[in-house]
C-alpha atoms as a PDB file:
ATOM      1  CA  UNK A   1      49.751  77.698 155.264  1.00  0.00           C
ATOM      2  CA  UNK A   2      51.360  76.422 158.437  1.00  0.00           C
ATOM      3  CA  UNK A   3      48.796  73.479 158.894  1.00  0.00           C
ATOM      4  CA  UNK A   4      49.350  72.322 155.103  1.00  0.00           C
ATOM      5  CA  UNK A   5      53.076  71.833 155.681  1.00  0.00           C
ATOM      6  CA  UNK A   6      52.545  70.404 159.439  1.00  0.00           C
ATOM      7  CA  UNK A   7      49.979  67.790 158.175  1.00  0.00           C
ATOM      8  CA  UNK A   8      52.375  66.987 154.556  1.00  0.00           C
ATOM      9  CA  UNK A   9      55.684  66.771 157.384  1.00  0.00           C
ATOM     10  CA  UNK A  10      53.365  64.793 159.930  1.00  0.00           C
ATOM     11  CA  UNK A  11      52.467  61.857 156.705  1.00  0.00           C
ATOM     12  CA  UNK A  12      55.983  61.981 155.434  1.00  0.00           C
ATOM     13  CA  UNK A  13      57.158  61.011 158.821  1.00  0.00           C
ATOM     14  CA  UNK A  14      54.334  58.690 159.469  1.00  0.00           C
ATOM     15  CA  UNK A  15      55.153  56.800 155.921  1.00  0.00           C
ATOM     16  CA  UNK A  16      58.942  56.590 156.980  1.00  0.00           C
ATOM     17  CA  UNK A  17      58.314  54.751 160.373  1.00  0.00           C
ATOM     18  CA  UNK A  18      55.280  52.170 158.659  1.00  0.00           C
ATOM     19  CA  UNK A  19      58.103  51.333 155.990  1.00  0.00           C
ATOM     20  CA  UNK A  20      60.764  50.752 158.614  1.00  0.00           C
ATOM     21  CA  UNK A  21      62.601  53.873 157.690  1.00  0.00           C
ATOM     22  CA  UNK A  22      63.341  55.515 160.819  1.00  0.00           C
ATOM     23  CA  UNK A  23      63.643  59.167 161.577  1.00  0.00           C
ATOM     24  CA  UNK A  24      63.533  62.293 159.426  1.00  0.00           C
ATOM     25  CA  UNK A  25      67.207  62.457 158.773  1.00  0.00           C
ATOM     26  CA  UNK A  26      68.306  66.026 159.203  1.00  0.00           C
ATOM     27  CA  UNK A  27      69.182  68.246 155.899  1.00  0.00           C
ATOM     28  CA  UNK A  28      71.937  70.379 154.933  1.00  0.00           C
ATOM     29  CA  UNK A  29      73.080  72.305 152.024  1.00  0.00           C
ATOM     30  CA  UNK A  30      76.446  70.970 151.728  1.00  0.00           C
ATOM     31  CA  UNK A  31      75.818  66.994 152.634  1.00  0.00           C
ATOM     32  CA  UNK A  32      74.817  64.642 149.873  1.00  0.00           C
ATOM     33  CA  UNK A  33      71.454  63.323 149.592  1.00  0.00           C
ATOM     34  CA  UNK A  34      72.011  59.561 150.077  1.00  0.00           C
ATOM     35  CA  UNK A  35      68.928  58.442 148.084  1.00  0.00           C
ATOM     36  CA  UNK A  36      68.380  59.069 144.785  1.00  0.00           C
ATOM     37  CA  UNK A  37      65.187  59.842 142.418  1.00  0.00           C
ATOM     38  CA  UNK A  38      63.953  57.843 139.993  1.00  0.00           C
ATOM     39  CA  UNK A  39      60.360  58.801 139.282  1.00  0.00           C
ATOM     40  CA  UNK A  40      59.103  56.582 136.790  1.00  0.00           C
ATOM     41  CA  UNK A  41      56.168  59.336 135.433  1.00  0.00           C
ATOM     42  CA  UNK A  42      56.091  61.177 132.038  1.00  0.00           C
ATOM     43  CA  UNK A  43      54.673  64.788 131.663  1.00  0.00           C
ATOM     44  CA  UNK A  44      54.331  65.248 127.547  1.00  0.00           C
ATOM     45  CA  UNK A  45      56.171  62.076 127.101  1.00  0.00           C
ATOM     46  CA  UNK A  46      59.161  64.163 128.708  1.00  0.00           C
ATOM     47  CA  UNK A  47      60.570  62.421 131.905  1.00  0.00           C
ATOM     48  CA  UNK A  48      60.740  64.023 134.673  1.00  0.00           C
ATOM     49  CA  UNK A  49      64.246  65.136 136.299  1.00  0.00           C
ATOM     50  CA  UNK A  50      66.110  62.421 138.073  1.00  0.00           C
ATOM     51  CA  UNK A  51      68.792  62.463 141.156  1.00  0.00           C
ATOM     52  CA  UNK A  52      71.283  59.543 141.451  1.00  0.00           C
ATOM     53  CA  UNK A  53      71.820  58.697 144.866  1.00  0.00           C
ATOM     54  CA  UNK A  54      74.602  60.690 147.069  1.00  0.00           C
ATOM     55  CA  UNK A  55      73.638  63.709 144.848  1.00  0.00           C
ATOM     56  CA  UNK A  56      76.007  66.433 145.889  1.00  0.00           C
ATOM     57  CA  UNK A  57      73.812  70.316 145.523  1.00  0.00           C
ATOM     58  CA  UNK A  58      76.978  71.966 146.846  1.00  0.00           C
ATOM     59  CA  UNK A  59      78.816  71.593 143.657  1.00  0.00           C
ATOM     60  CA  UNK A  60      81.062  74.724 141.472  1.00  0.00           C
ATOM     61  CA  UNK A  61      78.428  75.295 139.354  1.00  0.00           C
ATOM     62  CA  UNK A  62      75.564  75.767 142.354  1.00  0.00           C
ATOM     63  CA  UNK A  63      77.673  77.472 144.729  1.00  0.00           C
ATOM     64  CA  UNK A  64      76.565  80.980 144.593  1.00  0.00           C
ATOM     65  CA  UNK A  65      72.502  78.994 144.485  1.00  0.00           C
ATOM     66  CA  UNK A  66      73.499  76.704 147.383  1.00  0.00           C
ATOM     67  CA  UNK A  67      75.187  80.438 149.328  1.00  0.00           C
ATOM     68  CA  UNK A  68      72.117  81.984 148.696  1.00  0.00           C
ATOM     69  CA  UNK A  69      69.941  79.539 150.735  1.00  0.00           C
ATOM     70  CA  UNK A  70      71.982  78.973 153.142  1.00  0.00           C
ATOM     71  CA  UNK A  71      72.007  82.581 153.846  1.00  0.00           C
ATOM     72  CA  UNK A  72      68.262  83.099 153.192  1.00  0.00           C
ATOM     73  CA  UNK A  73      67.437  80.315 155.656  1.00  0.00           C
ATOM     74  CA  UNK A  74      70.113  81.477 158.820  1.00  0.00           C
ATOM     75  CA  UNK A  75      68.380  84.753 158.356  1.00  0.00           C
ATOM     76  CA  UNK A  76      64.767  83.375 158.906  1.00  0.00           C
ATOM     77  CA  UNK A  77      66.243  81.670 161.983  1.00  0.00           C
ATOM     78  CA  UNK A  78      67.995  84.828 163.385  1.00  0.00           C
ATOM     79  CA  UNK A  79      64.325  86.619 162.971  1.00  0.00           C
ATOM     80  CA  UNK A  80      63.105  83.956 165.145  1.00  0.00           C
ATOM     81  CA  UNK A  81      65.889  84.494 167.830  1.00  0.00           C
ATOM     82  CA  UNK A  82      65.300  87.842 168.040  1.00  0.00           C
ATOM     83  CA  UNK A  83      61.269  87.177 168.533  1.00  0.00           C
ATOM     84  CA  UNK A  84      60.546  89.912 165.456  1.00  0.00           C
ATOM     85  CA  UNK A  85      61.136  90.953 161.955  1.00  0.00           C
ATOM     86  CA  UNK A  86      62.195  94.390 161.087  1.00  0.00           C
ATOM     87  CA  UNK A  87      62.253  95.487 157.229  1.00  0.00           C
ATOM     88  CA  UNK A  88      60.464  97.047 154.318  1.00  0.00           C
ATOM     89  CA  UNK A  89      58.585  99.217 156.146  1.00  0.00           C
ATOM     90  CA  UNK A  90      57.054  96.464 158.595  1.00  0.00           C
ATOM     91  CA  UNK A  91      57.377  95.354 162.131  1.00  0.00           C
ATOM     92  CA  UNK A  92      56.506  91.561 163.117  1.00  0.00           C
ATOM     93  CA  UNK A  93      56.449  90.271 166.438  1.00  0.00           C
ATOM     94  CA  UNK A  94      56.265  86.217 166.279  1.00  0.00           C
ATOM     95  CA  UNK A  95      54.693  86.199 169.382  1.00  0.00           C
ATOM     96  CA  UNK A  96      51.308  87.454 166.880  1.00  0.00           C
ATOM     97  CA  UNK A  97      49.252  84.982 165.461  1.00  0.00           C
ATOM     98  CA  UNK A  98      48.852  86.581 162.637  1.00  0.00           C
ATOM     99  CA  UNK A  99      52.765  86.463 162.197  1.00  0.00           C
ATOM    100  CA  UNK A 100      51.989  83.181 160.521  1.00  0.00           C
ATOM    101  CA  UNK A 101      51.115  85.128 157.434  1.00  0.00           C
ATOM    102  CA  UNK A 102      54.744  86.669 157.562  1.00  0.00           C
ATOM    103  CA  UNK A 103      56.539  83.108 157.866  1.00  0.00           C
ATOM    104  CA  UNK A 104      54.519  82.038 154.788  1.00  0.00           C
ATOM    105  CA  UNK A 105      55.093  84.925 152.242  1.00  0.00           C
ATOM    106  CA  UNK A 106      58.791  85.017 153.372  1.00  0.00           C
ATOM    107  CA  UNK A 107      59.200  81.293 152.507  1.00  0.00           C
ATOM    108  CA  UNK A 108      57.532  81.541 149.043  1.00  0.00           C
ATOM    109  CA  UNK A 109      59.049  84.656 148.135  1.00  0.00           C
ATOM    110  CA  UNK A 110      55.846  85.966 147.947  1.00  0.00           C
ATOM    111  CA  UNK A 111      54.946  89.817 146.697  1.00  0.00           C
ATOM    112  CA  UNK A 112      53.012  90.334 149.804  1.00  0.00           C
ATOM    113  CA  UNK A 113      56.480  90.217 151.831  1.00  0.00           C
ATOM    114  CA  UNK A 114      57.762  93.815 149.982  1.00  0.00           C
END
């Protein structure tokens, strides 16, 4: 799990500094995305979504979405401070290698979390 999302992050990156784009530029919630989307592929001769560019996802109609994982994602990171995971029924220390298996069910929202 961990290795599939290092290598995608790794290329991503790579592909930025090749095209002269610079760094990763660093997300949040409540900033607007200055590039847009404009994907120019068809599934069922359906296009897919699009994003204009500044795209604001903090908006009145996403703000209980946009609350959500906020709070979802500063509660992964206070796991981390703390070093360990307490809740339903399980103890993780994320000093275990096997603690990898934890971070990747918790960020899919996978059934093997519960």
């Amino acid at each position: 799990y961990f290795y599939f999302y290092q290598q995608l992050l790794a290329r991503y990156y790579f592909e930025r500094l090749t095209n002269g784009l610079g760094k990763i530029p660093e997300f949040s919630w409540y900033s607007p995305i200055k590039t847009g989307y404009y994907p120019l592929m068809l599934t069922k001769f359906t296009p897919f979504a699009q994003r204009p560019d500044y795209y604001n996802l903090h908006t009145e109609e996403n703000y209980e979405r946009v609350r959500f994982l906020d709070t979802y994602e500063k509660t992964f990171v206070q796991f981390l401070q703390k070093d360990h995971f307490e809740a339903f029924g399980q103890k993780i220390d994320f000093h275990d290698p096997k603690a990898i298996n934890f971070v990747g069910n918790y960020w899919q929202d996978n059934a093997d979390l519960y």
